[in-house]
Protein backbone atom coordinates (compact mmCIF):
# COMPACT_ATOMS: atom_id res chain seq x y z
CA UNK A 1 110.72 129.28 165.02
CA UNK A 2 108.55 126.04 166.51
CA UNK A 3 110.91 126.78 169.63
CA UNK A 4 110.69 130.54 170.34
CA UNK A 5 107.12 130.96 169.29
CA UNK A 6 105.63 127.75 170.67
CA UNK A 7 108.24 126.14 173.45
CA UNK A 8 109.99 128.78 174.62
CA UNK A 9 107.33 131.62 174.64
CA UNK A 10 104.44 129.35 176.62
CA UNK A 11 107.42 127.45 178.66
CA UNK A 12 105.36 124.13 176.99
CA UNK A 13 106.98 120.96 179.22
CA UNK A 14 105.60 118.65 177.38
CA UNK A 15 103.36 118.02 173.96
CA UNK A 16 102.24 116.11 171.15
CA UNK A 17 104.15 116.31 167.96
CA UNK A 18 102.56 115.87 164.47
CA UNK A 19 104.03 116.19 161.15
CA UNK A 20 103.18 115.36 157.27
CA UNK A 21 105.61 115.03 154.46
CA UNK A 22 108.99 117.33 155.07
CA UNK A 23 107.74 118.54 158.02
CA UNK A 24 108.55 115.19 159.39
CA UNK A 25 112.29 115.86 159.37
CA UNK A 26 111.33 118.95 161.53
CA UNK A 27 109.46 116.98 163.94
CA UNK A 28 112.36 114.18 164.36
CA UNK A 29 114.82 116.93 164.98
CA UNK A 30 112.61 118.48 167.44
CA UNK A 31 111.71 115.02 169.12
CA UNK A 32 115.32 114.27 169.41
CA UNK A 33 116.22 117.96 170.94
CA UNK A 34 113.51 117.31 173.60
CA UNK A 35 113.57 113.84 174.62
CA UNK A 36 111.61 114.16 177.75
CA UNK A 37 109.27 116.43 176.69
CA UNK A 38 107.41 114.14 174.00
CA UNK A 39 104.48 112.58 174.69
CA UNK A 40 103.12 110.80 170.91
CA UNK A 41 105.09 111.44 167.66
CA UNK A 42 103.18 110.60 164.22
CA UNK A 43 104.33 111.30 161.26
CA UNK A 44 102.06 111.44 157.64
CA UNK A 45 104.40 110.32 154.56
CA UNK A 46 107.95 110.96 156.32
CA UNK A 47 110.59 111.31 153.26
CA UNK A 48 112.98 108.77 154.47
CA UNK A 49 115.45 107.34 151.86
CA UNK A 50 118.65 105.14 153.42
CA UNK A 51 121.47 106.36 151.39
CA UNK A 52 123.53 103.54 149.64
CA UNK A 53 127.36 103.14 150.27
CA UNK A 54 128.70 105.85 147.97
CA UNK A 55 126.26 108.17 147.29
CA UNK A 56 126.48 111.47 148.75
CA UNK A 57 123.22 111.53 151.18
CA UNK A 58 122.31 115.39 149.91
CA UNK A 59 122.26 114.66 146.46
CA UNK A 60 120.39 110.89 147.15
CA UNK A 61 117.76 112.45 149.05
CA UNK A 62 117.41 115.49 146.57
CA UNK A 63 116.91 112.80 143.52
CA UNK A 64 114.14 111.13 145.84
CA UNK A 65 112.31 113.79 147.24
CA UNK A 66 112.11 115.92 144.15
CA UNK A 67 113.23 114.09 141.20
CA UNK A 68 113.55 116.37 138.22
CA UNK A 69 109.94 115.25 136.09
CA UNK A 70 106.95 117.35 135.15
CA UNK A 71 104.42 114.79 136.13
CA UNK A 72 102.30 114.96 138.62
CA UNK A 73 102.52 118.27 139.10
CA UNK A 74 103.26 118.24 142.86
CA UNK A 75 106.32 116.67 141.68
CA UNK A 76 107.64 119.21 139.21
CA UNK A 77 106.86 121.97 142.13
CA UNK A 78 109.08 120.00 143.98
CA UNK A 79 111.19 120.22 141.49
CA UNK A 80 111.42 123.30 140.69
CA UNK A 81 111.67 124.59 143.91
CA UNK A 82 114.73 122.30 145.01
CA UNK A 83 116.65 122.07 141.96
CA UNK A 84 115.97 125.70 140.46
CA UNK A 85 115.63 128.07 143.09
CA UNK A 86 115.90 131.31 141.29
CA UNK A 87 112.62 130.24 139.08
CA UNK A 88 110.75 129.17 142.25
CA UNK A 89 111.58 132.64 144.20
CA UNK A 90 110.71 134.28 141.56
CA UNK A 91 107.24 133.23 140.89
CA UNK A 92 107.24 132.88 144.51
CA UNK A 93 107.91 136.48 145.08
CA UNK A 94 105.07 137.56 141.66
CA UNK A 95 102.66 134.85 142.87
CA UNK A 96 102.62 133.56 145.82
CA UNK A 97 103.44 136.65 147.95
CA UNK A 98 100.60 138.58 146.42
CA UNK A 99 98.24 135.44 148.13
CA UNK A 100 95.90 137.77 149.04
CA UNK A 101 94.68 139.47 146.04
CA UNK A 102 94.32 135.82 144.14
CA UNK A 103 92.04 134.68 147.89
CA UNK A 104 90.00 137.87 146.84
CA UNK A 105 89.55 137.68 142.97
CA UNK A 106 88.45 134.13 143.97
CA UNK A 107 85.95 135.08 146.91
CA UNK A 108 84.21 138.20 144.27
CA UNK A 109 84.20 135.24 140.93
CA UNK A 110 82.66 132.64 142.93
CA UNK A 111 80.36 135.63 144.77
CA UNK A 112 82.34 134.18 148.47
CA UNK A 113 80.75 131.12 148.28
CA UNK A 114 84.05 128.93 147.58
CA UNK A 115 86.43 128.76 150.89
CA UNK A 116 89.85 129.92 150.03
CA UNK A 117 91.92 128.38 153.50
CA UNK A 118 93.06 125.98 151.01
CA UNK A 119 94.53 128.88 148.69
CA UNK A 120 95.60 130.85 151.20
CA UNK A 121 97.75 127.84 152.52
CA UNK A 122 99.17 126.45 149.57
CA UNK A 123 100.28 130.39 148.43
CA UNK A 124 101.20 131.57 151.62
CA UNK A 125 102.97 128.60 152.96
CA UNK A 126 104.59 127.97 149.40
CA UNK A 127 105.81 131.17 149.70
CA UNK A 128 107.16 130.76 152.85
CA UNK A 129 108.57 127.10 152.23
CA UNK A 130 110.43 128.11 148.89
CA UNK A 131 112.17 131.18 150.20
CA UNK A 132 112.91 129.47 153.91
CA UNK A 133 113.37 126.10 154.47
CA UNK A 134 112.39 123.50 151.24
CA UNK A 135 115.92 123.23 149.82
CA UNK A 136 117.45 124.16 153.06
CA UNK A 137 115.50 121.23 155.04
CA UNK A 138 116.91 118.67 152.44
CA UNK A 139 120.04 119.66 152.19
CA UNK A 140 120.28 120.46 156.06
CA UNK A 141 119.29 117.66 157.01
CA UNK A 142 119.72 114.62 155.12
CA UNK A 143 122.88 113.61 156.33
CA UNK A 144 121.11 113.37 159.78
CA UNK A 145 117.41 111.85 159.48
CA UNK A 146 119.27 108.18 160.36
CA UNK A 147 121.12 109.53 163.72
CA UNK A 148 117.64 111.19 164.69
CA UNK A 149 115.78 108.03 163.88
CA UNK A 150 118.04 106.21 166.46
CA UNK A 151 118.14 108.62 168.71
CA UNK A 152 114.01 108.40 168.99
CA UNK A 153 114.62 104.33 169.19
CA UNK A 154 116.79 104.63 171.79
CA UNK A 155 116.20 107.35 174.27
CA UNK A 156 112.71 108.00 173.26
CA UNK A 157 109.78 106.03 175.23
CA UNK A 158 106.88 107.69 173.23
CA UNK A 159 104.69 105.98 170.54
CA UNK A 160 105.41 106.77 167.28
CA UNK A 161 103.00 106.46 164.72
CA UNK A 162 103.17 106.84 160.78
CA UNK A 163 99.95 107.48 157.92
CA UNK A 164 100.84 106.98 154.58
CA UNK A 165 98.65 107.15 151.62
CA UNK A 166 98.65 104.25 149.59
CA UNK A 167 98.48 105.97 146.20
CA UNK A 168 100.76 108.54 147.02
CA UNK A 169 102.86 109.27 144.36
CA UNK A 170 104.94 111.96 145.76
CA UNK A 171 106.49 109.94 148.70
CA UNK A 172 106.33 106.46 148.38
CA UNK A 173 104.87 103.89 150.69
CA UNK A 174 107.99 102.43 151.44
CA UNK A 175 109.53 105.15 153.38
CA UNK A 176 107.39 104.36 156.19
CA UNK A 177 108.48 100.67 156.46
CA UNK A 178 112.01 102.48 156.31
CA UNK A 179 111.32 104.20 159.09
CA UNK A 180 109.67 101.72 161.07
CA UNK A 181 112.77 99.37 160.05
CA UNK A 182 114.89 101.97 162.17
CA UNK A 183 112.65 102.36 165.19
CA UNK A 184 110.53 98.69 165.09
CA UNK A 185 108.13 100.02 167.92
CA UNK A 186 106.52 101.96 165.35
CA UNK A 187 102.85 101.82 163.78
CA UNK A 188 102.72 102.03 160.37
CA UNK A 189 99.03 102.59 158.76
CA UNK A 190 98.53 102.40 155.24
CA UNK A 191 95.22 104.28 154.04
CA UNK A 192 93.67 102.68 151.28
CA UNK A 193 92.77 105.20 147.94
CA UNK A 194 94.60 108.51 149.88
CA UNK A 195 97.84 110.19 148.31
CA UNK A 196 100.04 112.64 149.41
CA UNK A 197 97.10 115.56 149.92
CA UNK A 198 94.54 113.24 151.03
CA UNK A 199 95.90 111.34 153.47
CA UNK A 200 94.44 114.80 155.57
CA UNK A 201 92.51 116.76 153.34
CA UNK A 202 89.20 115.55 153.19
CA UNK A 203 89.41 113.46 155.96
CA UNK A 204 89.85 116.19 158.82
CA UNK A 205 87.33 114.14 161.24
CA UNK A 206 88.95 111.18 160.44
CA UNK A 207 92.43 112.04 161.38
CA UNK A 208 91.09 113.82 163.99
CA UNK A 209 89.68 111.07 165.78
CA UNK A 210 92.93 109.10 165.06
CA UNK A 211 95.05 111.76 166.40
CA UNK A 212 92.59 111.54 169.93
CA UNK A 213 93.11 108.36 170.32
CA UNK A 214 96.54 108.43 170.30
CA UNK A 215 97.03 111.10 172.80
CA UNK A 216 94.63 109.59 174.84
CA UNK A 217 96.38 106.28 174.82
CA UNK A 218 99.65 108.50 175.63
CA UNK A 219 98.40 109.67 178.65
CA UNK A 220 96.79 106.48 179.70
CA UNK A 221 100.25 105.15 179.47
């Protein structure tokens, strides 16, 4: 989708690629399809878990990534929506899909005064992400996250830069310093008091300014 609605459509040449959480997988895959075309990769809380001798890497990451708990309750989404995909379509298709009339009921209770991007993103993407690509990302893909990190060490010349929250409790810390362990020219920054949500919401300026820098210093370069 990224490709024929982005790449292909505007016949892009080169960009900036920015990812948080599973989205990160995307964004190696895509780095690694165009080599030459990247200009700055950073990644916020990339799920990477090296998978021991013996364990099947599908099942590993899909213990890691969305063990099966009920606390907090990002986690049991997670959870629900990888291990028991017929419950998570479901409410999906009730809920979620119906984003619009839950945006509204919220806009006439709180008389519009409460701004619903954050419901509309959470339903609508959740929607989207549960019936498209949540499971199918993990188990797509995690046999391949540790030939697309050394693909982006070795025939990648971009910076690569990683946020991760420090109380995030979704994604631990240490799969950043996994990351940078596979490609060591990469900037890990640890953000003091910011979890999984955080480490963007409600500091949009912030990261902002961060991500400017960063392209700038890609260009200078």
């Amino acid at each position: 989708m990224i490709e024929r609605s982005v790449i292909e459509a505007h016949k892009v040449k080169s960009f900036h690629i920015v990812a948080h959480s599973l989205g990160c997988i995307l964004a190696l895959a895509l780095a690694v399809k165009y080599p030459g075309s990247v200009k700055s990769l950073t990644l916020l809380a990339p799920p990477y878990f090296p998978t021991p001798k013996g364990e099947q890497a599908t099942q590993y990451m899909m213990r890691r990534v969305a063990p099966r708990r009920v606390w907090p309750v990002i986690s049991f989404g997670a959870s629900v929506a990888c291990w028991y995909e017929h419950i998570s379509r479901t409410i999906c298709l009730v809920i979620c899909k119906n984003h619009r009339i839950w945006e509204f009921l919220a806009k006439l209770v709180t008389r519009n005064r409460m701004r619903t991007y954050l419901m509309e993103g959470f339903f609508l993407h959740t929607h989207n992400a549960a019936w498209h690509t949540l499971h199918n990302i993990i188990c797509g893909t995690a046999g391949k996250i540790e030939s697309y990190l050394d693909e982006i060490k070795n025939r990648l010349k971009c910076d690569v830069t990683i946020y991760h929250g420090k109380d995030d409790e979704v994604i631990p810390v240490e799969c950043s310093y996994n990351v940078q362990s596979r490609i060591p020219r990469a900037h890990v920054k640890v953000v003091e008091n910011k979890d999984h949500i955080t480490i963007v919401v409600g500091r949009q300026d912030t990261f902002a300014r961060e991500l400017e820098e960063i392209w700038k210093n890609a260009s200078d370069n």
